[in-house]
Protein backbone atom coordinates (compact mmCIF):
# COMPACT_ATOMS: atom_id res chain seq x y z
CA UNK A 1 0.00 0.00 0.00
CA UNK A 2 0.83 3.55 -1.13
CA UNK A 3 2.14 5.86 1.98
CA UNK A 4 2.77 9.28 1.92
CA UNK A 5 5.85 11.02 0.89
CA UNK A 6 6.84 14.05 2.13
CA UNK A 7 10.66 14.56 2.00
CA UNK A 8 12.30 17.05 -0.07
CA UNK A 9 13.19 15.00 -2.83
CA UNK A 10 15.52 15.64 -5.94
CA UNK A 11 14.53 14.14 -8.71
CA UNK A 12 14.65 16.83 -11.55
CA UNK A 13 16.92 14.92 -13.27
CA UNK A 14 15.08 12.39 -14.29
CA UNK A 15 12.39 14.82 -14.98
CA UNK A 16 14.08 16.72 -17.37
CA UNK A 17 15.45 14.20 -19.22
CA UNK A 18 12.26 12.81 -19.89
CA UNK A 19 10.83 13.22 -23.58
CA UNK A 20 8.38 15.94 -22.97
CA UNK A 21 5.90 15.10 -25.81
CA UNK A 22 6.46 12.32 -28.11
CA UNK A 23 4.57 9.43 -29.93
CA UNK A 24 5.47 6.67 -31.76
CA UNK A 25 3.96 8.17 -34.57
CA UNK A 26 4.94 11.73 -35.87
CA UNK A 27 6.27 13.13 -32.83
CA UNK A 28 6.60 17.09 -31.87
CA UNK A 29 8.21 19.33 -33.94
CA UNK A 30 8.60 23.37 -33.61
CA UNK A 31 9.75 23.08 -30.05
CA UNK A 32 12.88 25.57 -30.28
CA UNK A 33 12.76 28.15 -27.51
CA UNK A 34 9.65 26.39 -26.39
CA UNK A 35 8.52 26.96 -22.90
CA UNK A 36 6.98 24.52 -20.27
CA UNK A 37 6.62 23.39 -17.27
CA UNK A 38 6.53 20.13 -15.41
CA UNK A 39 4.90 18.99 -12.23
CA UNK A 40 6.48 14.90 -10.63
CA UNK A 41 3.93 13.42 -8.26
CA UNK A 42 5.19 11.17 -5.92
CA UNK A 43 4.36 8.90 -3.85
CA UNK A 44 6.19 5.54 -1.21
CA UNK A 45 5.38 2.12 -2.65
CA UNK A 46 7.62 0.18 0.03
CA UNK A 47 11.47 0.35 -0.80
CA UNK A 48 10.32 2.61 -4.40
CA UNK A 49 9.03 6.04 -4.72
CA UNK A 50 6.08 5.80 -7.72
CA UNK A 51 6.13 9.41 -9.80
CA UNK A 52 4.30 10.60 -12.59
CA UNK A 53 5.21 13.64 -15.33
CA UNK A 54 2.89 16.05 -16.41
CA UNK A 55 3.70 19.12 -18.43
CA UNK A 56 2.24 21.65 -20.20
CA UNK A 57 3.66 21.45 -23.27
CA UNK A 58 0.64 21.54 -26.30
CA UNK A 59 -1.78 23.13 -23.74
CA UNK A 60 -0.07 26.41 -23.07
CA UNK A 61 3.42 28.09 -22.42
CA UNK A 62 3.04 28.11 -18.60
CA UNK A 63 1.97 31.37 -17.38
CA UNK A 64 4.49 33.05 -15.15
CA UNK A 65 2.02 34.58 -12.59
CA UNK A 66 -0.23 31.20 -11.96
CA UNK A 67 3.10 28.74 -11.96
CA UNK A 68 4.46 31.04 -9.23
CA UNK A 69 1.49 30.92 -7.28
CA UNK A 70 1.61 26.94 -7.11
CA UNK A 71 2.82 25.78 -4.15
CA UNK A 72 4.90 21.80 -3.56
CA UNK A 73 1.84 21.27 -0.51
CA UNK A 74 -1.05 22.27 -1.59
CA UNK A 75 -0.79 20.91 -5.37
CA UNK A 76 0.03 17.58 -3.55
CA UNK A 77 -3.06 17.79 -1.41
CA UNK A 78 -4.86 18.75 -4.52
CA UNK A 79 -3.89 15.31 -6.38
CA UNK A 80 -3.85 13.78 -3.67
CA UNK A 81 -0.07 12.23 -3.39
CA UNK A 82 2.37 11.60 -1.28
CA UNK A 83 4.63 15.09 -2.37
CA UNK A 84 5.28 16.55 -5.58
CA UNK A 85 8.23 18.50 -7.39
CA UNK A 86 8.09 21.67 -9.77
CA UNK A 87 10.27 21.35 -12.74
CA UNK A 88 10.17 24.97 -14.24
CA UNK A 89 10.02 26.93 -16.45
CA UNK A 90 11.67 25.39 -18.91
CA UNK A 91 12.44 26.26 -22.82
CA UNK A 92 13.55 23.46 -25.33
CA UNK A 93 16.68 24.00 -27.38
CA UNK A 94 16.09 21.15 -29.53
CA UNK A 95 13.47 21.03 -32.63
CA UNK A 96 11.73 17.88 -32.64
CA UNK A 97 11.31 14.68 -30.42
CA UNK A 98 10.18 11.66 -31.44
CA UNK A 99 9.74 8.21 -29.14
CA UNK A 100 8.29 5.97 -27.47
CA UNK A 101 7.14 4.97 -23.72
CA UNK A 102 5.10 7.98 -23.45
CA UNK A 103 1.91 8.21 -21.77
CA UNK A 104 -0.85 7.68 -23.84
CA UNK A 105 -4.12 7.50 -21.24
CA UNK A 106 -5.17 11.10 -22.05
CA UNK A 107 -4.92 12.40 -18.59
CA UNK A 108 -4.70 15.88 -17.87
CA UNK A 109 -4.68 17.92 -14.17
CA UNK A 110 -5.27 21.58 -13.55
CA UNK A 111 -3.24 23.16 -11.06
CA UNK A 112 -4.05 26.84 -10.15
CA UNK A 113 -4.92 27.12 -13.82
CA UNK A 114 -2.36 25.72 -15.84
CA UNK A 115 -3.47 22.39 -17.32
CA UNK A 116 -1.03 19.72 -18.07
CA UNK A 117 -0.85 16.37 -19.78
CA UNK A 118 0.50 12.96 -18.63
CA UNK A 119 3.35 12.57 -20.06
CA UNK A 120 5.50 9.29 -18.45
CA UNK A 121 6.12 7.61 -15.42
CA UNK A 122 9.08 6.26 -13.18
CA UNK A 123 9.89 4.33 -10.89
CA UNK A 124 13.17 5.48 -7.84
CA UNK A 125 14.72 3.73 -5.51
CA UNK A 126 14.67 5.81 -2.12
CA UNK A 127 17.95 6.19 -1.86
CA UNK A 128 17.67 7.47 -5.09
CA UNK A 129 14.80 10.02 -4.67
CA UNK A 130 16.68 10.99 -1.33
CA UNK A 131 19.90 11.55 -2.49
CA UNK A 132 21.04 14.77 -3.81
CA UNK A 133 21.80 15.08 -7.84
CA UNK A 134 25.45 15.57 -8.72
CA UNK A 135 25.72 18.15 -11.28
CA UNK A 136 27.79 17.06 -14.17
CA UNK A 137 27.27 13.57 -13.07
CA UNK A 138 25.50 11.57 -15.85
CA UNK A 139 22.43 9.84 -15.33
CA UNK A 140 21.44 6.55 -16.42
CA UNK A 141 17.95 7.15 -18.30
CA UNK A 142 16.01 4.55 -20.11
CA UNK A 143 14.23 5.66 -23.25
CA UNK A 144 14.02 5.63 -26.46
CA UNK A 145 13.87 9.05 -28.30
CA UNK A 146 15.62 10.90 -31.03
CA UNK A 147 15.94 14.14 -30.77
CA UNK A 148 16.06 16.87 -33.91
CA UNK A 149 18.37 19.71 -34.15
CA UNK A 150 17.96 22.54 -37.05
CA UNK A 151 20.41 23.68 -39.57
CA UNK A 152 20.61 27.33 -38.29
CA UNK A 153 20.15 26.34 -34.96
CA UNK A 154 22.84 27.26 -31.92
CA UNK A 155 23.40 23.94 -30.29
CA UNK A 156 25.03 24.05 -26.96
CA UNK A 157 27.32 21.18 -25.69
CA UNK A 158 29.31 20.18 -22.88
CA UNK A 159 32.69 17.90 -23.56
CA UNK A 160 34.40 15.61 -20.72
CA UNK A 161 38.13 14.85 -20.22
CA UNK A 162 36.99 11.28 -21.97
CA UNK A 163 36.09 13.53 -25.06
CA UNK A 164 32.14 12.87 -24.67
CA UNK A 165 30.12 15.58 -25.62
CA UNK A 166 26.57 16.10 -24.10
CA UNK A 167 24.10 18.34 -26.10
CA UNK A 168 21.94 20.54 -23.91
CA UNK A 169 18.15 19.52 -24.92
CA UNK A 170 16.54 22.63 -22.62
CA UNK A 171 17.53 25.59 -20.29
CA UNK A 172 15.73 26.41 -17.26
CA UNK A 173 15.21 29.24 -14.74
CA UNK A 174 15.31 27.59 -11.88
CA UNK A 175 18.49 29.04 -10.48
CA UNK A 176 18.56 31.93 -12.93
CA UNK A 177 15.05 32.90 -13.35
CA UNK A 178 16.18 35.92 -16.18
CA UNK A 179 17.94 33.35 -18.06
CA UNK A 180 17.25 33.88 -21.97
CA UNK A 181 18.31 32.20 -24.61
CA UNK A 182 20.43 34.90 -25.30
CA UNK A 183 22.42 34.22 -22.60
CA UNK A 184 23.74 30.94 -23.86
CA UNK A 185 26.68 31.86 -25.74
CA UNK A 186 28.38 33.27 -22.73
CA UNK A 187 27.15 30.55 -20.33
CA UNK A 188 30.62 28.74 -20.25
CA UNK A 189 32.11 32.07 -18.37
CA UNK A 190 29.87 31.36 -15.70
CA UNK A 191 29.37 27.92 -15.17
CA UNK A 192 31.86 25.97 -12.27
CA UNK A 193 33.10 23.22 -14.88
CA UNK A 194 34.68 20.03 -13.64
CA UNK A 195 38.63 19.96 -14.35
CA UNK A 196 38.78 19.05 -18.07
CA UNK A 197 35.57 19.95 -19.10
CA UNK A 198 34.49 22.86 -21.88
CA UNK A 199 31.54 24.41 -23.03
CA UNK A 200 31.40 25.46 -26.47
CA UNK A 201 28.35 26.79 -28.52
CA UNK A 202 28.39 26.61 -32.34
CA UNK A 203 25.62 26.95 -35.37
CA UNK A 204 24.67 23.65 -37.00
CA UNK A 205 25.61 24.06 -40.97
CA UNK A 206 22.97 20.81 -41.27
CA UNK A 207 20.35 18.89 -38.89
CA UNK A 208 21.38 16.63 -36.35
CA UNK A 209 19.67 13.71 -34.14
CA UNK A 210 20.72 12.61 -30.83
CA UNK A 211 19.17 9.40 -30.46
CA UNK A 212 18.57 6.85 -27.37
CA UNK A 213 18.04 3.59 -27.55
CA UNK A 214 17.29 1.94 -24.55
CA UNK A 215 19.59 4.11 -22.24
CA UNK A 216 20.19 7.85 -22.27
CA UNK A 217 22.73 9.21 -20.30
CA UNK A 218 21.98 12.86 -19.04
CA UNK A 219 23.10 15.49 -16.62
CA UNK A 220 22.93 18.93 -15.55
CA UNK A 221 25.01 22.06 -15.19
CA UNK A 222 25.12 24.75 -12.36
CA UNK A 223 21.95 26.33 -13.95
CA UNK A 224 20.12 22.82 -14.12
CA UNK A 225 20.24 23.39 -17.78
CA UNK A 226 19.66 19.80 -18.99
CA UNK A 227 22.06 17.69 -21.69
CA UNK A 228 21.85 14.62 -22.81
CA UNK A 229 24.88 12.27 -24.34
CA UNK A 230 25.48 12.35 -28.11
């Protein structure tokens, strides 16, 4: 039986790196610069921690003044869970996603006026859902997705001392709340990068996919920006 949860929890991760909107059909297309917003409920099942992802994206762009009035508590008392976790605002810096494993029951909530859509689900350890999230610590995701990037597009990427590069798939103002898109091409002056690691930002001369199969590895950066393994 389902008991509460109601420790902070830090899960955004795995949020973020979750394909947002995406079918096994024709996908989403026209996200670039998109934004949304994503609510994780979350509830105990034993020794697991049982969450769900809605967001907002093909309902509405997440309306500053009602997101800010949503608070962790009452949402959760709302729909009735354990706890819950804002993820947001968000904007995509990819084009296009295409996948599988998405949620395909129809569901949508309403929180404080902003409706959402069910978009996946997960399953955490509680160790996991306890722990705190490493930045620039990958993360073992499992999906399978391809991602679209635009000729003309900035792309934004991160490269370890092993030489992998990690494409950022969306920004967030979470820590920054006046971050722009803008603000991208200087982010590697103020981001605390690992020893060995560079930031670089370039415009694509043709499109590119980053695709998963079966396991996505993903991480974050000092601004929770998101970026996912090419």
């Amino acid at each position: 039986m389902k008991t509460p949860f109601l420790v902070a929890v830090s899960l955004a991760a795995l949020i973020s790196s979750l394909p947002a909107f995406a079918d096994e059909t024709g996908g989403k297309t026209g996200l670039f610069n998109t934004r949304y917003c994503e609510i994780l409920t979350l509830d105990r099942d034993g020794l697991k921690v049982d969450a769900t992802v809605y967001n907002t994206i093909g309902f509405n762009d997440c309306p500053s003044d009602a997101w800010n009035g949503i608070t962790e508590k009452a949402a959760a008392r709302q729909l009735g869970v354990g706890g819950v976790e804002l993820n947001g605002p968000r904007y995509w810096v990819l084009d296009g996603i295409k996948g599988s494993g998405v949620s395909t029951t129809g569901k949508t909530i309403t929180i404080n006026g902003i409706e959402m859509g069910e978009r996946a689900t997960l399953v955490a350890s509680i160790l996991q859902a306890l722990g705190d999230h490493k930045l620039y610590k990958p993360s073992e995701i499992k999906r399978d997705t391809v991602f679209t990037y635009s000729a003309g597009k900035p792309v934004f990427d991160l490269t370890d001392p092993d030489g992998n590069v990690y494409r950022m798939q969306s920004y967030a103002q979470i820590v920054d709340k006046q971050q722009t898109l803008d603000d991208l091409a200087g982010l590697g002056a103020k981001l605390k990068l690992p020893k060995g690691w560079a930031y670089a930002t370039r415009i694509l001369d043709k499109d590119e996919e980053l695709v998963a199969t079966g396991i996505a590895y993903v991480l974050q950066d000092d601004f929770l920006n998101s970026y996912q393994r090419m």
